[in-house]
PDB file of N, CA and C in Angstrom:
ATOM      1  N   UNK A   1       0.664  -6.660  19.420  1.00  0.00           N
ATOM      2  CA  UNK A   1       0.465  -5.905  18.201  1.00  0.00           C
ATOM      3  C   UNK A   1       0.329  -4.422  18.587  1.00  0.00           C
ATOM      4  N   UNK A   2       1.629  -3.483  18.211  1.00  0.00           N
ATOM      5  CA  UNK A   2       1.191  -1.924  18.418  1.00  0.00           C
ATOM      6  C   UNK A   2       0.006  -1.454  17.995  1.00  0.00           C
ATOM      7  N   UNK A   3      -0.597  -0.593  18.265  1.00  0.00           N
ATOM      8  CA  UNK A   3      -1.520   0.671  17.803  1.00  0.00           C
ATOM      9  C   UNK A   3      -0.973   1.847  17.890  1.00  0.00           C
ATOM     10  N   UNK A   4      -1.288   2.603  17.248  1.00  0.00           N
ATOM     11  CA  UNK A   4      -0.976   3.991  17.040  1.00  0.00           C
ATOM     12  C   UNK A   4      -1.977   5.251  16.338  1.00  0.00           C
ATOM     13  N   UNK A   5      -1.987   5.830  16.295  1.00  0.00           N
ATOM     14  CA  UNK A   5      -2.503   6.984  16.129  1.00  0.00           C
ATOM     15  C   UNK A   5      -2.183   7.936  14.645  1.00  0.00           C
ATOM     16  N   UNK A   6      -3.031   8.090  13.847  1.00  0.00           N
ATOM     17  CA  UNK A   6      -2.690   8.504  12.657  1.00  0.00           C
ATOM     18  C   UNK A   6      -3.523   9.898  12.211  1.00  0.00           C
ATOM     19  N   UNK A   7      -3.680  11.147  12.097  1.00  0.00           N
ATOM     20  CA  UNK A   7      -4.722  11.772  12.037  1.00  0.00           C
ATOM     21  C   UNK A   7      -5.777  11.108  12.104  1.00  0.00           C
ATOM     22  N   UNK A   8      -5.965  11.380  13.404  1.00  0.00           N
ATOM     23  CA  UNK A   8      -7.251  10.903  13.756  1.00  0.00           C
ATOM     24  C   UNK A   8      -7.795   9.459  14.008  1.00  0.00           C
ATOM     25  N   UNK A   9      -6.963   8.577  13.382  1.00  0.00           N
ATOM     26  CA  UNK A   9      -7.396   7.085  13.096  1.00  0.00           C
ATOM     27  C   UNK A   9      -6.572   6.263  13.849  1.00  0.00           C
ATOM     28  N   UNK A  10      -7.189   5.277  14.604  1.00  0.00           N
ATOM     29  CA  UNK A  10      -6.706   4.015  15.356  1.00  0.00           C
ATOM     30  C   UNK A  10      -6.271   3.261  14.818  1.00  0.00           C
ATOM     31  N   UNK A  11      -5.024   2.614  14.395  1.00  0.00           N
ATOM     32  CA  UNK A  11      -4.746   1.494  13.590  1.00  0.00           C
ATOM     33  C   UNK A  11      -3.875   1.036  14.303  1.00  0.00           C
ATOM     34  N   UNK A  12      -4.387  -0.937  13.927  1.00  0.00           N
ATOM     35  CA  UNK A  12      -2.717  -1.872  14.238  1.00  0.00           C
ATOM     36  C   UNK A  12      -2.453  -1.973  13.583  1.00  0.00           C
ATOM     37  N   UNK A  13      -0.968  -1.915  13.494  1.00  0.00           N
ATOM     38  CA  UNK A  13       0.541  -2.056  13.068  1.00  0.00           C
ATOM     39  C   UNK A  13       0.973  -3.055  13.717  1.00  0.00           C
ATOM     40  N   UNK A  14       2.190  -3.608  12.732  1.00  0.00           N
ATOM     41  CA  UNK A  14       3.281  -4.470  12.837  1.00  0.00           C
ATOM     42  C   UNK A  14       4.603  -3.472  13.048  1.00  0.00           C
ATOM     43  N   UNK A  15       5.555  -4.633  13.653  1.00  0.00           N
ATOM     44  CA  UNK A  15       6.464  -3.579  13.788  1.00  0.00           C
ATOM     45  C   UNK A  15       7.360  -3.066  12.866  1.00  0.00           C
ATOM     46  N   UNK A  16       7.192  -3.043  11.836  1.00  0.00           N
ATOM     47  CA  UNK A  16       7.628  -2.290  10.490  1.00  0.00           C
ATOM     48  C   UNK A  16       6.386  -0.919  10.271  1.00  0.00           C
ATOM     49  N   UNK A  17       5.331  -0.827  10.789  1.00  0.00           N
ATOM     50  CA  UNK A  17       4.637   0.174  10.408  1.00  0.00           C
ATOM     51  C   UNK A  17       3.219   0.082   9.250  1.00  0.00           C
ATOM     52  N   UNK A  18       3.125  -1.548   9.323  1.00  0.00           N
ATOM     53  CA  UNK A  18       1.943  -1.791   7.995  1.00  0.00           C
ATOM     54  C   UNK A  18       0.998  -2.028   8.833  1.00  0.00           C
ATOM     55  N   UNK A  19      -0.251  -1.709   8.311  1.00  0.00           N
ATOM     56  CA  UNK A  19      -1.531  -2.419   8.993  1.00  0.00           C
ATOM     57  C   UNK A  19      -1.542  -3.945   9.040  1.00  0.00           C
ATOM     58  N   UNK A  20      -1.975  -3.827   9.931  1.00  0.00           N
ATOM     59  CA  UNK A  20      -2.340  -5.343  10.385  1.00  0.00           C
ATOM     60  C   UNK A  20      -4.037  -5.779  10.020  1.00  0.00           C
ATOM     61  N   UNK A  21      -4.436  -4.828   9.922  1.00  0.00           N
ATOM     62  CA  UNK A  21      -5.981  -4.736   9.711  1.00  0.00           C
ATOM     63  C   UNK A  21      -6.534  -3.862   8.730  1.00  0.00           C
ATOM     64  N   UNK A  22      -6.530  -4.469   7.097  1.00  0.00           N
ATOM     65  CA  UNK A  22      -6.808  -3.377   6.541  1.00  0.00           C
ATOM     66  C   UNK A  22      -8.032  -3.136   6.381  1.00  0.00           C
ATOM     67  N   UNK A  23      -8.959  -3.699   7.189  1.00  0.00           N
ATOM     68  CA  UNK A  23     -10.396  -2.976   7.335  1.00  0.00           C
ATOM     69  C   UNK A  23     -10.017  -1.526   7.989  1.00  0.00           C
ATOM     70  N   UNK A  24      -9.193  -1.225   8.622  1.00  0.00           N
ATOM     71  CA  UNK A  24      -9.081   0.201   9.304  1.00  0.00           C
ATOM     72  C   UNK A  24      -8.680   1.237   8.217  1.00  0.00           C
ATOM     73  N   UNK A  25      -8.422   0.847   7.103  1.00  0.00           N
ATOM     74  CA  UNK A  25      -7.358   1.579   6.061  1.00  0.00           C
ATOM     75  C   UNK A  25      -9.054   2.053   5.476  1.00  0.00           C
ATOM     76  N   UNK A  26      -8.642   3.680   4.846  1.00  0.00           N
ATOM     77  CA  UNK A  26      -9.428   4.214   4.324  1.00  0.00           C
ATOM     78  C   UNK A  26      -8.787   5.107   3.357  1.00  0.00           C
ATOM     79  N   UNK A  27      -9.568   5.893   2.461  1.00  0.00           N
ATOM     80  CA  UNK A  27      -9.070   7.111   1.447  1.00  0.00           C
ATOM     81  C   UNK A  27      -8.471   7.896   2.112  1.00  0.00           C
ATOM     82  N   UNK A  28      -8.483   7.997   3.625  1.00  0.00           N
ATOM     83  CA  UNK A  28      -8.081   9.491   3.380  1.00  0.00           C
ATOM     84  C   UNK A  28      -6.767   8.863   4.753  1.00  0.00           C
ATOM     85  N   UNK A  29      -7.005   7.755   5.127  1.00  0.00           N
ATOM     86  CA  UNK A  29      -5.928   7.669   5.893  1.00  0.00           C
ATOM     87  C   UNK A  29      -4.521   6.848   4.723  1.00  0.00           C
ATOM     88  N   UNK A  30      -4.748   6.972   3.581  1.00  0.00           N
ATOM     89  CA  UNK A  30      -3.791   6.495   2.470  1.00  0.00           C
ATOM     90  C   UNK A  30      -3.092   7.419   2.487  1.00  0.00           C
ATOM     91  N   UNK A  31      -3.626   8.857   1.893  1.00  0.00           N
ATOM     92  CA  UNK A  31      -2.826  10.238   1.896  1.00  0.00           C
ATOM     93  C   UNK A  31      -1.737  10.340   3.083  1.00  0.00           C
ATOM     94  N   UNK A  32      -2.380  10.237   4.504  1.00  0.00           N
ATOM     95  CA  UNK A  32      -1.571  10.037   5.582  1.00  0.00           C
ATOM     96  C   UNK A  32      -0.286   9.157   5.413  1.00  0.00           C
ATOM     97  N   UNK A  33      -0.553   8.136   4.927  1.00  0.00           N
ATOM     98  CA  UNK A  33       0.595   7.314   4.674  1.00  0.00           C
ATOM     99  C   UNK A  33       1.268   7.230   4.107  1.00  0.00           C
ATOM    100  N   UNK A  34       0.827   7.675   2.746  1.00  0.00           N
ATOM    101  CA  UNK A  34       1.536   8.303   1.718  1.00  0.00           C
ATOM    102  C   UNK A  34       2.823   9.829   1.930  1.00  0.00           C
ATOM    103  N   UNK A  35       2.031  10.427   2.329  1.00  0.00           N
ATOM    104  CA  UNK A  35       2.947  11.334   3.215  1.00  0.00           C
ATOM    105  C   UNK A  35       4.014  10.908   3.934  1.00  0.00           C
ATOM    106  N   UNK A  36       3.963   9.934   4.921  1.00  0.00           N
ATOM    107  CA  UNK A  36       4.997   9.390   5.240  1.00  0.00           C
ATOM    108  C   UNK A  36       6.059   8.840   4.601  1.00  0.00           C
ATOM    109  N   UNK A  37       6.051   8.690   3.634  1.00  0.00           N
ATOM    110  CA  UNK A  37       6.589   7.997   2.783  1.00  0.00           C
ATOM    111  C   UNK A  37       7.358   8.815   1.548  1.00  0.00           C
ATOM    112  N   UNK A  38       7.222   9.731   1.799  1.00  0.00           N
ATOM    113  CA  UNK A  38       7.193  11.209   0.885  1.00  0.00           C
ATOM    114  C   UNK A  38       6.310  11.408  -0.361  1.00  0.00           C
ATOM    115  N   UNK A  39       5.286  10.945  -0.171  1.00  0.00           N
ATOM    116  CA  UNK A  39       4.670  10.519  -1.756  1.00  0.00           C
ATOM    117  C   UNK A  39       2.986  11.837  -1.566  1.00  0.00           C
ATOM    118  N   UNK A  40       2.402  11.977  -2.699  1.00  0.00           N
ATOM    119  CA  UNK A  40       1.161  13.010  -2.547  1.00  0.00           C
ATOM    120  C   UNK A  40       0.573  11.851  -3.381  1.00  0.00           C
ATOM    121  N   UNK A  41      -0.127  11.668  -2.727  1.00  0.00           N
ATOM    122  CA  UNK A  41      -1.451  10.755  -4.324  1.00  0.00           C
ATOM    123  C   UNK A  41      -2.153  11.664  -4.895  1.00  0.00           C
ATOM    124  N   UNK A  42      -2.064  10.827  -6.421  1.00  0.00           N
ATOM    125  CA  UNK A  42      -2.638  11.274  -7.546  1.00  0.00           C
ATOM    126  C   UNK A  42      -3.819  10.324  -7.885  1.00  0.00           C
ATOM    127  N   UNK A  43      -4.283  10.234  -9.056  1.00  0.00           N
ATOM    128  CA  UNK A  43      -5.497   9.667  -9.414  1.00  0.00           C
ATOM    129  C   UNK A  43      -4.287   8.331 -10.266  1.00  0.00           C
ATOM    130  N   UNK A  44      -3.324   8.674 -10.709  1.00  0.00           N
ATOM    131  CA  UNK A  44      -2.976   6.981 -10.957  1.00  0.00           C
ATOM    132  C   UNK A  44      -2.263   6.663 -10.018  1.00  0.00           C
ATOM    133  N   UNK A  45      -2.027   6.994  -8.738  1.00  0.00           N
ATOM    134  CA  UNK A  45      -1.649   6.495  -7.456  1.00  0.00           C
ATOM    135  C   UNK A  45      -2.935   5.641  -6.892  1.00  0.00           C
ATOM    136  N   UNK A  46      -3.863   6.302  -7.046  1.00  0.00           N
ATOM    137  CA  UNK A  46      -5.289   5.951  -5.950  1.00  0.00           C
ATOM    138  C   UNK A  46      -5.426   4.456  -7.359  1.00  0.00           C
ATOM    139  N   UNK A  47      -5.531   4.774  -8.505  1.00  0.00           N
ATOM    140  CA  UNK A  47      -5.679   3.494  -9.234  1.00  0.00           C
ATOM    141  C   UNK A  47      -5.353   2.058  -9.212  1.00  0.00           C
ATOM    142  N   UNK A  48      -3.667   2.217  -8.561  1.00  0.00           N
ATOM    143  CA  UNK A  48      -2.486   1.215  -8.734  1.00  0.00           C
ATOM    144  C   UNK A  48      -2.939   0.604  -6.842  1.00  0.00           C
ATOM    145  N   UNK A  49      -3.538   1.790  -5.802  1.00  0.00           N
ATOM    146  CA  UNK A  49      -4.233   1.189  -4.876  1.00  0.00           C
ATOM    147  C   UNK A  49      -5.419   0.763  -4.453  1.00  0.00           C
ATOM    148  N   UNK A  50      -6.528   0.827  -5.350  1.00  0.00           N
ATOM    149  CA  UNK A  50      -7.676   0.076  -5.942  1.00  0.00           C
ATOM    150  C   UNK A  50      -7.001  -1.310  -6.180  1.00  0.00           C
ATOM    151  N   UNK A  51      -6.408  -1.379  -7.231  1.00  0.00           N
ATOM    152  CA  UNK A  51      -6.249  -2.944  -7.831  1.00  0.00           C
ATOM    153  C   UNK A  51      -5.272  -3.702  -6.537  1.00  0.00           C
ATOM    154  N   UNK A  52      -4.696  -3.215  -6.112  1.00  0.00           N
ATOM    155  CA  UNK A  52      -4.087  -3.387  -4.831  1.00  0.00           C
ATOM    156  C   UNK A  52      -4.866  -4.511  -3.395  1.00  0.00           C
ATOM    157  N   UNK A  53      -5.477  -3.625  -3.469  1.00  0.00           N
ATOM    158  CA  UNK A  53      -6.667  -4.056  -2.080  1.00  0.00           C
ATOM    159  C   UNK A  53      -7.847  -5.196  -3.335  1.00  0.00           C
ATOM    160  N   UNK A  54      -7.854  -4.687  -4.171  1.00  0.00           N
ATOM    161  CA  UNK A  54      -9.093  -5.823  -4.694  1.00  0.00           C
ATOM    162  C   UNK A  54      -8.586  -7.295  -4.697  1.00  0.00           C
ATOM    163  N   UNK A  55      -6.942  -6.938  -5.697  1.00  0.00           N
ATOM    164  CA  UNK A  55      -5.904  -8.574  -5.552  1.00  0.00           C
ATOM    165  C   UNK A  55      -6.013  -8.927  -4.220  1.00  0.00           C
ATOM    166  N   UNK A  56      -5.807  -7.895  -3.386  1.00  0.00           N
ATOM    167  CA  UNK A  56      -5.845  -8.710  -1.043  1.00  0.00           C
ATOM    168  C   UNK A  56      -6.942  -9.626  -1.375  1.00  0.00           C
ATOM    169  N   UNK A  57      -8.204  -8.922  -1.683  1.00  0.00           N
ATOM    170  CA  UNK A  57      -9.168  -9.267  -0.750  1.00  0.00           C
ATOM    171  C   UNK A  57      -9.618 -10.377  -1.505  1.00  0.00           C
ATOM    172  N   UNK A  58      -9.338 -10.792  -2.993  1.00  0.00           N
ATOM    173  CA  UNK A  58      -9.708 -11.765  -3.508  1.00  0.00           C
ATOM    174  C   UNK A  58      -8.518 -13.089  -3.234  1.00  0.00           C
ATOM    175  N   UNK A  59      -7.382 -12.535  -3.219  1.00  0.00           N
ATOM    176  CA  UNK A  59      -6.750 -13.622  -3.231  1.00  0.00           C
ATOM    177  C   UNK A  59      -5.625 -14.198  -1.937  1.00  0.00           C
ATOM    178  N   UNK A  60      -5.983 -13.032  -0.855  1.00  0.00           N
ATOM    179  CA  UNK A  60      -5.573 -13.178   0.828  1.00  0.00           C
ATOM    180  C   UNK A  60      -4.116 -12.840   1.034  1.00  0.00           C
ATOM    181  N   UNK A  61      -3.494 -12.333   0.240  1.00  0.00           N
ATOM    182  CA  UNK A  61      -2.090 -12.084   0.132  1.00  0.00           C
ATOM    183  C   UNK A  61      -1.711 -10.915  -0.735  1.00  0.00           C
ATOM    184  N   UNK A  62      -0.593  -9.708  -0.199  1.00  0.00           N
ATOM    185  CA  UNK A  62      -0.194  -8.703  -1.166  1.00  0.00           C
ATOM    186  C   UNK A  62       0.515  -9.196  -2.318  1.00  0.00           C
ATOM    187  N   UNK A  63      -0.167  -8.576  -3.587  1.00  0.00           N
ATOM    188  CA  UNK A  63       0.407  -8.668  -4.366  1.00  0.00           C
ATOM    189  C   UNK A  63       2.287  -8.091  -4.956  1.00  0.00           C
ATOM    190  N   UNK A  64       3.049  -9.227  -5.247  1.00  0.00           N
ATOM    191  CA  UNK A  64       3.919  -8.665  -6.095  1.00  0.00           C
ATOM    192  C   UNK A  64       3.857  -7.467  -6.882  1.00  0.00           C
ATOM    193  N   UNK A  65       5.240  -7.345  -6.909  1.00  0.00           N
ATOM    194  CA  UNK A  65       5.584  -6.223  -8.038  1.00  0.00           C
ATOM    195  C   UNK A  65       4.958  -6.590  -9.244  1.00  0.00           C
ATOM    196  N   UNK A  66       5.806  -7.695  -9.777  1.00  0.00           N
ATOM    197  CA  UNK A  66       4.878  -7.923 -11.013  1.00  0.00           C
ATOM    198  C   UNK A  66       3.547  -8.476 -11.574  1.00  0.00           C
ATOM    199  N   UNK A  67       2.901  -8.772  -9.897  1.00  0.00           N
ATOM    200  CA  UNK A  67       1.146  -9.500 -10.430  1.00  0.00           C
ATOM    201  C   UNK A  67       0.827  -7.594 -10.027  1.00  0.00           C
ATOM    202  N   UNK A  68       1.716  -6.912  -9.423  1.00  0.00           N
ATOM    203  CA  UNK A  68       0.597  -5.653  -9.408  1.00  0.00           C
ATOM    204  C   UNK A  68       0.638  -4.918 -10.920  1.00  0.00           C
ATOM    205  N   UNK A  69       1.897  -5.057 -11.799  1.00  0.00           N
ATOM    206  CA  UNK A  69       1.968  -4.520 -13.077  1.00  0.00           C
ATOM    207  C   UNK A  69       1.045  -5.098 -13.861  1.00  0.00           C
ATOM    208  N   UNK A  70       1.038  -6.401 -13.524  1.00  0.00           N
ATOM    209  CA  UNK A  70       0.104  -7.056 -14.827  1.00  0.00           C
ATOM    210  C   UNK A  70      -1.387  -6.874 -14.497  1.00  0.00           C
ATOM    211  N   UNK A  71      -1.652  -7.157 -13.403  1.00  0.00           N
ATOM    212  CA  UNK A  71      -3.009  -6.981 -13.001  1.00  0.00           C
ATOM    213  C   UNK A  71      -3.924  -5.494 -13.213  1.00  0.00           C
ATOM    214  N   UNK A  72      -2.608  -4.793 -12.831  1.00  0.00           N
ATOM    215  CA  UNK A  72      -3.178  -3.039 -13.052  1.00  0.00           C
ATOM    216  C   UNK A  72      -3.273  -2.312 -14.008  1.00  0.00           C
ATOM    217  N   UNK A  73      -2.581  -3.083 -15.112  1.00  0.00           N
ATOM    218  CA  UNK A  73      -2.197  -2.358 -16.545  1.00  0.00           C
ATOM    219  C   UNK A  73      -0.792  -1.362 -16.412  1.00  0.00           C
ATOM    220  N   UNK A  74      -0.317  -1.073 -15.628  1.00  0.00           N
ATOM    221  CA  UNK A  74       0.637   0.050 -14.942  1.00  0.00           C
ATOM    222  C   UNK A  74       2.277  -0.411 -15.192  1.00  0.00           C
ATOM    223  N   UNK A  75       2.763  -0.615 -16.134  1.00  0.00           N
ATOM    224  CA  UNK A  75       4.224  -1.150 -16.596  1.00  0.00           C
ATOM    225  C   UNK A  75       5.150  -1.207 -15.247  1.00  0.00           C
ATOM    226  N   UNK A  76       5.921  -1.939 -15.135  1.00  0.00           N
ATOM    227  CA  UNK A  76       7.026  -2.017 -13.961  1.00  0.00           C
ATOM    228  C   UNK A  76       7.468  -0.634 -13.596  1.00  0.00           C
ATOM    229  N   UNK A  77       8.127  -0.144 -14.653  1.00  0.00           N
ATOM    230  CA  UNK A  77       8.662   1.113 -14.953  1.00  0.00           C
ATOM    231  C   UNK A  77       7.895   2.646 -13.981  1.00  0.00           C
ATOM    232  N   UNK A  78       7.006   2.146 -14.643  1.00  0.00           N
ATOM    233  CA  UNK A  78       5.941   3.415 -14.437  1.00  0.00           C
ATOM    234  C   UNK A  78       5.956   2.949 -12.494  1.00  0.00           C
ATOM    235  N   UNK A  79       5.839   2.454 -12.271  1.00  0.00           N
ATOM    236  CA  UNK A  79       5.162   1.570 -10.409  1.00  0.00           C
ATOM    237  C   UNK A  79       6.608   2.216  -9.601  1.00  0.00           C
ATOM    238  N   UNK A  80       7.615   1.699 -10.424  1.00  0.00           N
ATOM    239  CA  UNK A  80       9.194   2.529  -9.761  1.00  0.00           C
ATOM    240  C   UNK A  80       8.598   4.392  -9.600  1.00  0.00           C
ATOM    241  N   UNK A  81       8.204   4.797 -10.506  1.00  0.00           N
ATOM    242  CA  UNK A  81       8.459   6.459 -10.903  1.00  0.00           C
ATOM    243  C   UNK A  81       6.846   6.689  -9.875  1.00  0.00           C
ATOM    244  N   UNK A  82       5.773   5.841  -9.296  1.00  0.00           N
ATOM    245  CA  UNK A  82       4.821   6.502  -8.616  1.00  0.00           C
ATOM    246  C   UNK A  82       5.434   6.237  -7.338  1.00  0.00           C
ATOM    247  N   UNK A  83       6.136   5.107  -7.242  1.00  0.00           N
ATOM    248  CA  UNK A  83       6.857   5.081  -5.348  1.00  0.00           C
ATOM    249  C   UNK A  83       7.602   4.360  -5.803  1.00  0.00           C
ATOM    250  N   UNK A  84       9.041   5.573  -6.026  1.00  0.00           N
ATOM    251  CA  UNK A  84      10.266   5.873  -6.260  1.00  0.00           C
ATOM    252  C   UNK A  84      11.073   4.478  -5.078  1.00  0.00           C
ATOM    253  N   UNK A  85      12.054   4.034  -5.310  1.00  0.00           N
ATOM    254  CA  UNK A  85      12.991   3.004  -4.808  1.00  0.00           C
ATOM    255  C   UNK A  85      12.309   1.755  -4.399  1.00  0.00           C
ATOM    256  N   UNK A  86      11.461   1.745  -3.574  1.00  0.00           N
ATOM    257  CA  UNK A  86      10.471   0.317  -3.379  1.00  0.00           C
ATOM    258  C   UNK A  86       9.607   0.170  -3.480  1.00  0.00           C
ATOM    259  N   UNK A  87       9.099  -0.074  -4.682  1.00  0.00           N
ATOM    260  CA  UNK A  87       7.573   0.177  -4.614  1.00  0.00           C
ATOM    261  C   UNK A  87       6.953  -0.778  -4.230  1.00  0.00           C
ATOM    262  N   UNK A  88       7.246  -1.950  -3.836  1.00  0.00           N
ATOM    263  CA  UNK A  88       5.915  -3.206  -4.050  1.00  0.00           C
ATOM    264  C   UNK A  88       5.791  -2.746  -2.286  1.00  0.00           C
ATOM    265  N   UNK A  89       7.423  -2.455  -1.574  1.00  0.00           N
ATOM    266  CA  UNK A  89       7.024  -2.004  -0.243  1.00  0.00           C
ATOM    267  C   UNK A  89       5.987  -1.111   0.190  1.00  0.00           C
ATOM    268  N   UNK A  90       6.226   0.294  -0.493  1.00  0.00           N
ATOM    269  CA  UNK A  90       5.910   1.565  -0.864  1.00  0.00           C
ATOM    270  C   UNK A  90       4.335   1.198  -0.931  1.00  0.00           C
ATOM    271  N   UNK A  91       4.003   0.711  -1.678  1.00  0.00           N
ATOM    272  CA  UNK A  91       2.725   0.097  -2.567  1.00  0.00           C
ATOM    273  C   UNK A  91       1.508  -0.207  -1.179  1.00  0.00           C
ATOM    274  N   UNK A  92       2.399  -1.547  -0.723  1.00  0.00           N
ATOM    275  CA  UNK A  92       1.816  -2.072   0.086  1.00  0.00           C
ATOM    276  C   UNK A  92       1.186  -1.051   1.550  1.00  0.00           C
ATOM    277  N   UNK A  93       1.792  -0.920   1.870  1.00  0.00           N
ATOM    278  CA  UNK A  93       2.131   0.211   2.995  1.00  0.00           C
ATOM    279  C   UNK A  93       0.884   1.733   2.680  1.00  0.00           C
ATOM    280  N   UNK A  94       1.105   2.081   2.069  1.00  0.00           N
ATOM    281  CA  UNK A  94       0.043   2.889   1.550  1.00  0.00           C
ATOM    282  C   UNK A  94      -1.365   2.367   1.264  1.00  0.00           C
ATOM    283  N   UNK A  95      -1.741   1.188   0.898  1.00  0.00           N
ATOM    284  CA  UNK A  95      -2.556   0.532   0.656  1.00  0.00           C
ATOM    285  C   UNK A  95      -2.990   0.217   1.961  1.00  0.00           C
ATOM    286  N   UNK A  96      -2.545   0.104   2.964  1.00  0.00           N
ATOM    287  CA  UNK A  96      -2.906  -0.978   4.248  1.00  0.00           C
ATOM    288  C   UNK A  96      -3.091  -2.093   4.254  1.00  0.00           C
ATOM    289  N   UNK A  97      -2.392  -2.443   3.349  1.00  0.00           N
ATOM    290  CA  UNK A  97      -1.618  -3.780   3.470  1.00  0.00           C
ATOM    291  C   UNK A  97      -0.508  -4.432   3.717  1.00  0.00           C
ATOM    292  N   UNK A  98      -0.372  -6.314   4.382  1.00  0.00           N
ATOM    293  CA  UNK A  98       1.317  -6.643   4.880  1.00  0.00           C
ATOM    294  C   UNK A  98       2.125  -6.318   3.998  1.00  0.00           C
ATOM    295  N   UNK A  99       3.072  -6.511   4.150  1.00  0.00           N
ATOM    296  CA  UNK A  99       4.381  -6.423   3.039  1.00  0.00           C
ATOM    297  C   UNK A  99       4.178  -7.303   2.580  1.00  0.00           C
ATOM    298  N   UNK A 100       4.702  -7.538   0.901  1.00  0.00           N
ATOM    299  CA  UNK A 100       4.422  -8.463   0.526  1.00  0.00           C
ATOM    300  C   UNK A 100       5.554  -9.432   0.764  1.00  0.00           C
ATOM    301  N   UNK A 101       5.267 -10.940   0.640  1.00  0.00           N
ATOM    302  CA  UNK A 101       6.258 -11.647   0.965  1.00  0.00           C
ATOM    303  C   UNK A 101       7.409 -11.817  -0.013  1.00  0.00           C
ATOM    304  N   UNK A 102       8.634 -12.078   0.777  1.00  0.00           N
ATOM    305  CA  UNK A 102      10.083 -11.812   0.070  1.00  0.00           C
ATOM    306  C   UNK A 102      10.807 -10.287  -0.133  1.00  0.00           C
ATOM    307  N   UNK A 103       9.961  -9.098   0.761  1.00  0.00           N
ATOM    308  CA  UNK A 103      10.106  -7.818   0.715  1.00  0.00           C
ATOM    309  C   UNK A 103      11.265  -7.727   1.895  1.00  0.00           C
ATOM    310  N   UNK A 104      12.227  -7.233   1.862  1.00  0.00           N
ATOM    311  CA  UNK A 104      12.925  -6.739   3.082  1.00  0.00           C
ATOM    312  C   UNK A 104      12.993  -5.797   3.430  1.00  0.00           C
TER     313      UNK A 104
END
């Protein structure tokens, strides 16, 4: 399992670049990732990754595209236009969480 180095922060990664451990994932190492990704968080960015990590941690698996629309209140539509082309990838990844399954 890689590690790497993120401002400042120790994290494992998979070899796609997701945490492996999202106890390491924090507020401010999201921005970091987000950045990567070309994205700036906003306050309904940080929202759509709240409900994100709460679906992980209750139910042990990243949520879908569409359990993250329904669960978050946040229309399909709208989830495309906060992380533009993939979002459930996009989503995940920023969150510090796996990809979700069936993601390529």
């Amino acid at each position: 399992m890689p590690v790497t180095t993120l401002a400042g922060h120790t994290i494992h990664v998979d070899d796609e670049g997701f945490l492996t451990d999202p106890s390491e994932w924090d507020d401010e190492l999201a921005s970091v990732l987000a950045a990567q990704v070309g994205l700036t968080l906003t306050d309904e960015h940080r929202a759509v990754l709240e409900f994100l990590r709460a679906d992980f941690h209750q139910r042990g698996e990243t949520p879908t595209l569409r359990r993250a629309s329904a669960g978050s209140g946040v229309p399909v539509k709208e989830l495309f236009r906060l992380f533009p082309q993939k979002p459930a990838k996009k989503m995940a990844y920023v969150a510090g969480l796996p990809k979700p399954v069936g993601c390529v």
